[in-house]
Protein backbone atom coordinates (compact mmCIF):
# COMPACT_ATOMS: atom_id res chain seq x y z
CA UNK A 1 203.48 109.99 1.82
CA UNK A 2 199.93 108.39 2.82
CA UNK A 3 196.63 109.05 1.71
CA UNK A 4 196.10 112.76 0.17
CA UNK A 5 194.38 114.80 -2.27
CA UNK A 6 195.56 116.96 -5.46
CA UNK A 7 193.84 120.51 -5.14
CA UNK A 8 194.20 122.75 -8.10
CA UNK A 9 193.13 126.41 -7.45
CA UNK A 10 192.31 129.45 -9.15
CA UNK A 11 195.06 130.20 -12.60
CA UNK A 12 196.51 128.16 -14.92
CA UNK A 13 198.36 125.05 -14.88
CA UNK A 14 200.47 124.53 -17.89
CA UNK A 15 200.93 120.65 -17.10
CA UNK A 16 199.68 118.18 -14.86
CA UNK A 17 201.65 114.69 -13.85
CA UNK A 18 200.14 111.61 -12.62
CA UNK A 19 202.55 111.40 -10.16
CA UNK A 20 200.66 113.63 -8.08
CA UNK A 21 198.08 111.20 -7.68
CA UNK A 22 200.93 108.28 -6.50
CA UNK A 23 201.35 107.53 -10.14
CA UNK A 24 205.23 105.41 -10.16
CA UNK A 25 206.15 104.39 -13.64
CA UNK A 26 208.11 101.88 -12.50
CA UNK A 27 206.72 99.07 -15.03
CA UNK A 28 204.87 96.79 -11.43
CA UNK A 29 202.35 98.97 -9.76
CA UNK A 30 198.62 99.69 -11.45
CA UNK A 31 198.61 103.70 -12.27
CA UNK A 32 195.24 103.41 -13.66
CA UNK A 33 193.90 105.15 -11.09
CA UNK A 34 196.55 108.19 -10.73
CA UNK A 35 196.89 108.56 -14.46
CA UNK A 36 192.91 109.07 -14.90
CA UNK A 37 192.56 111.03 -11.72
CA UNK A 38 195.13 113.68 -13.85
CA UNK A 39 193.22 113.48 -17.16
CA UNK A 40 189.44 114.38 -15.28
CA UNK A 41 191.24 117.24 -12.95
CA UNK A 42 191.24 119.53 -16.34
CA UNK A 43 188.90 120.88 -18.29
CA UNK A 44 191.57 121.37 -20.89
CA UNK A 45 195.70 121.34 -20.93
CA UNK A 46 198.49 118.81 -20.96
CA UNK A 47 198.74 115.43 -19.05
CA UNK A 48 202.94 114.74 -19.14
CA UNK A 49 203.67 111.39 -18.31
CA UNK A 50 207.53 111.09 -17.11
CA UNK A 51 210.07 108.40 -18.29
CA UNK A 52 208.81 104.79 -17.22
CA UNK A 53 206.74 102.08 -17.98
CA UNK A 54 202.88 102.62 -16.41
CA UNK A 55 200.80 99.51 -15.89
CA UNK A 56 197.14 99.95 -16.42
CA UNK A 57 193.97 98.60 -17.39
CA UNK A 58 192.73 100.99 -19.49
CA UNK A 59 191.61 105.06 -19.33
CA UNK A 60 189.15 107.11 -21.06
CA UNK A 61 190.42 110.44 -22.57
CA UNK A 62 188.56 113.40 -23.72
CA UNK A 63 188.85 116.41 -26.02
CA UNK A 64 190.64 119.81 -25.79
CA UNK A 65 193.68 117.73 -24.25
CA UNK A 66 196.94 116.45 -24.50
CA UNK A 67 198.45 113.35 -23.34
CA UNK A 68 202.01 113.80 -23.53
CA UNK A 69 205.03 111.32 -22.30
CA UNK A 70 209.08 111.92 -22.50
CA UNK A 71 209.68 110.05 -25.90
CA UNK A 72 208.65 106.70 -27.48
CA UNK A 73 211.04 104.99 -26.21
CA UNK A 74 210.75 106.66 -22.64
CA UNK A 75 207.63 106.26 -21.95
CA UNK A 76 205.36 103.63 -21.80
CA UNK A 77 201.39 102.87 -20.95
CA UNK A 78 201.00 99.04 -20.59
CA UNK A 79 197.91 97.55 -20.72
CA UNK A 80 197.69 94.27 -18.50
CA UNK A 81 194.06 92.80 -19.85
CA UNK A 82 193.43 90.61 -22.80
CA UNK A 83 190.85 92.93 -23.93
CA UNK A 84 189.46 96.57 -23.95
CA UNK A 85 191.64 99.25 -24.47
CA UNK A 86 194.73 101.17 -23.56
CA UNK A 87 193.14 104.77 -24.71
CA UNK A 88 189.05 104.85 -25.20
CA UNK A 89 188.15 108.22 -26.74
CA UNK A 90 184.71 109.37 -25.25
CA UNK A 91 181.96 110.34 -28.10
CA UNK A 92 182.33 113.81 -30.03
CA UNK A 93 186.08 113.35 -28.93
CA UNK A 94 187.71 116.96 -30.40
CA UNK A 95 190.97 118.28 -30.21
CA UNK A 96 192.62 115.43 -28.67
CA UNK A 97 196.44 114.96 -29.09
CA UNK A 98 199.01 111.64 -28.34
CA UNK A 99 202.31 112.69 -28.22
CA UNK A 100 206.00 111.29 -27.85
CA UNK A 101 204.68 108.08 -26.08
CA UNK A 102 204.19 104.17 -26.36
CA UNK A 103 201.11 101.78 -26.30
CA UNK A 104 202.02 98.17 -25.25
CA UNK A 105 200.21 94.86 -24.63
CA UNK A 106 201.55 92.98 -22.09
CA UNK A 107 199.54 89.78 -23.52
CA UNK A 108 199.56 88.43 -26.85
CA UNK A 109 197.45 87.72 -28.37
CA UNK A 110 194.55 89.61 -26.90
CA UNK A 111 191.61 91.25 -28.59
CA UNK A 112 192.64 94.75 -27.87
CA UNK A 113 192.91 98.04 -28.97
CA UNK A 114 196.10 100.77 -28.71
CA UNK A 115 193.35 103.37 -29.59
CA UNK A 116 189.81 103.34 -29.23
CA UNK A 117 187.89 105.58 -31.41
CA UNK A 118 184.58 103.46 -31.37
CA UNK A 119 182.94 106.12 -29.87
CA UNK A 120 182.10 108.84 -32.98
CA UNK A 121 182.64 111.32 -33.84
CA UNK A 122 186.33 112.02 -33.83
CA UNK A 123 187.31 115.35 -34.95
CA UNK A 124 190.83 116.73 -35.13
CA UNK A 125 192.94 114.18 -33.72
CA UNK A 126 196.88 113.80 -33.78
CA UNK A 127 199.28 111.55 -32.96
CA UNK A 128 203.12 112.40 -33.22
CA UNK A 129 206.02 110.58 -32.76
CA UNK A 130 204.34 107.62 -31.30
CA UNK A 131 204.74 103.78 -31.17
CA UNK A 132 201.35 101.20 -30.70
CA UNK A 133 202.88 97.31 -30.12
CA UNK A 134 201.28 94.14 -29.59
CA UNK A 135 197.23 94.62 -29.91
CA UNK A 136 194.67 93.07 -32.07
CA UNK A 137 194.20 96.56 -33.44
CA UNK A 138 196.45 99.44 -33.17
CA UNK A 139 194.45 102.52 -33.47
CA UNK A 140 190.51 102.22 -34.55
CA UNK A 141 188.29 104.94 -35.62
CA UNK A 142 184.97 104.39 -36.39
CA UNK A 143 184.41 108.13 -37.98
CA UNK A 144 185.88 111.06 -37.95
CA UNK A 145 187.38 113.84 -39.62
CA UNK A 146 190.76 115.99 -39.61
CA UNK A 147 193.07 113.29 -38.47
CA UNK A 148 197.29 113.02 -38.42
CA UNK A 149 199.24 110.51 -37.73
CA UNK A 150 203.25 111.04 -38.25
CA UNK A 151 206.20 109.46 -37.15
CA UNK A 152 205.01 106.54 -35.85
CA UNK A 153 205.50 102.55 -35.13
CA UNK A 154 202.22 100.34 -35.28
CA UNK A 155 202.65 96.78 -34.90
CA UNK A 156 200.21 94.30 -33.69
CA UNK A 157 201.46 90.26 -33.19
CA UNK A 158 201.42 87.25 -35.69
CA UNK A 159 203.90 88.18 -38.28
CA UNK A 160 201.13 89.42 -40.59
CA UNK A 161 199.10 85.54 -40.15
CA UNK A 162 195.46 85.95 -40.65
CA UNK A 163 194.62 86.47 -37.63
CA UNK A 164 192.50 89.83 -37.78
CA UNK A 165 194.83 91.87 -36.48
CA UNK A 166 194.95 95.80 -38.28
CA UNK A 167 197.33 98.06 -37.07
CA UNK A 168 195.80 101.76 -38.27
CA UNK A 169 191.85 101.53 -38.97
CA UNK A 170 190.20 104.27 -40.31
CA UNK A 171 186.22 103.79 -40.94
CA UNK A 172 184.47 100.19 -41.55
CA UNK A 173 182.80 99.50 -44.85
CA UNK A 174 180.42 97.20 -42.87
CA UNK A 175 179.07 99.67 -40.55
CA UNK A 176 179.28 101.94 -43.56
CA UNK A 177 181.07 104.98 -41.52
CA UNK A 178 184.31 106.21 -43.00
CA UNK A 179 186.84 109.03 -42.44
CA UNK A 180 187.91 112.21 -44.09
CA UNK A 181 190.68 114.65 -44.49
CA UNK A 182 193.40 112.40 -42.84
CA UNK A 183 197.24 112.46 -43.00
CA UNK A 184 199.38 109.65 -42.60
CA UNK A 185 202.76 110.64 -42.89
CA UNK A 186 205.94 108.57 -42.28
CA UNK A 187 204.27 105.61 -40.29
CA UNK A 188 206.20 102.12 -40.15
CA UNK A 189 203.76 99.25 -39.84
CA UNK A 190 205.04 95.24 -39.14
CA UNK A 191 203.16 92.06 -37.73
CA UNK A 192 199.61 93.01 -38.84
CA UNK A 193 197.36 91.19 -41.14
CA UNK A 194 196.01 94.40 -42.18
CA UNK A 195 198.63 97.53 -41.90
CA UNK A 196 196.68 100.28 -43.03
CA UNK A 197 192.56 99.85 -43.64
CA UNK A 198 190.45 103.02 -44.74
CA UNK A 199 187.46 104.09 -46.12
């Protein structure tokens, strides 16, 4: 109880929780703060997010990491703003992996993303048995390479209205950046304008 400090010595760690930073899960309290406090302890490893629903305002990830929760339907990052992003990965994000856990927007509509992958180059990124509700645009990378998705859930809002909302975007014909050896396998997509854009 009270104000503390997490102090991780010489060895190996095989997992780190939030919780050690106050994190609580319990769907009211911002765990921003604990939740990124675990992710920039390691230089490499396994964030595990227990069961519960974690209201925040949006973390940066990086590479050579894994942000794990207790099941899709177990655990849950919220994001409270209208805009920004749940997960931004940093630039030359590698080796980055999303597993058994939710992305929610607590407002709709908004103009954010579940994933931000703005920053390339994104190179050998997974998510697995994920879900990504209620934002503008699910997941978003700009470029990248050596990408899987699989057993997921991507829905944005609107009941597919044209609205610009894209649930899994992969490259931008605009910008003229693309990506390359991806696999999408045994994704569900609803309430998107655009389910599935790539180039």
């Amino acid at each position: 109880k009270g104000p503390g400090k997490v102090l991780i010595g010489p060895g190996k760690v095989s997992e780190i929780f939030p919780q050690w930073w106050g994190a609580k899960g319990d769907g009211r309290h911002d765990d921003t703060a604990a939740i990124q406090s675990a992710i920039d302890s390691i230089s490499s490893g396994v964030v595990t997010l227990p069961p519960g629903v974690y209201i925040n305002t949006g973390m940066t990830v990086k590479g050579y990491f894994t942000l794990r929760g207790s099941g899709r339907g177990a655990t849950s990052l919220k994001l409270t703003p209208k805009k920004g992003a749940c997960l931004t990965l940093p630039l030359d994000c590698s080796i980055f992996a999303i597993e058994d856990l939710s992305l929610d927007a607590d407002v709709r509509p908004n103009t954010a993303f579940g994933v931000d992958g703005t920053n390339e180059y994104v190179a050998y990124f997974s998510m697995r048995r994920f879900r990504v509700v209620g934002f503008k645009t699910g997941i978003y990378i700009a470029a990248g390479m050596s990408m899987t998705f699989d057993d997921g859930y991507i829905s944005c809002y609107g009941m597919g209205a044209r609205n610009g909302t894209v649930g899994l975007k992969l490259g931008d014909k605009i910008l003229d950046k693309g990506c390359t050896t991806v696999t999408v396998k045994d994704i569900y997509f609803t309430n998107a304008e655009t389910c599935f854009y790539n180039r």
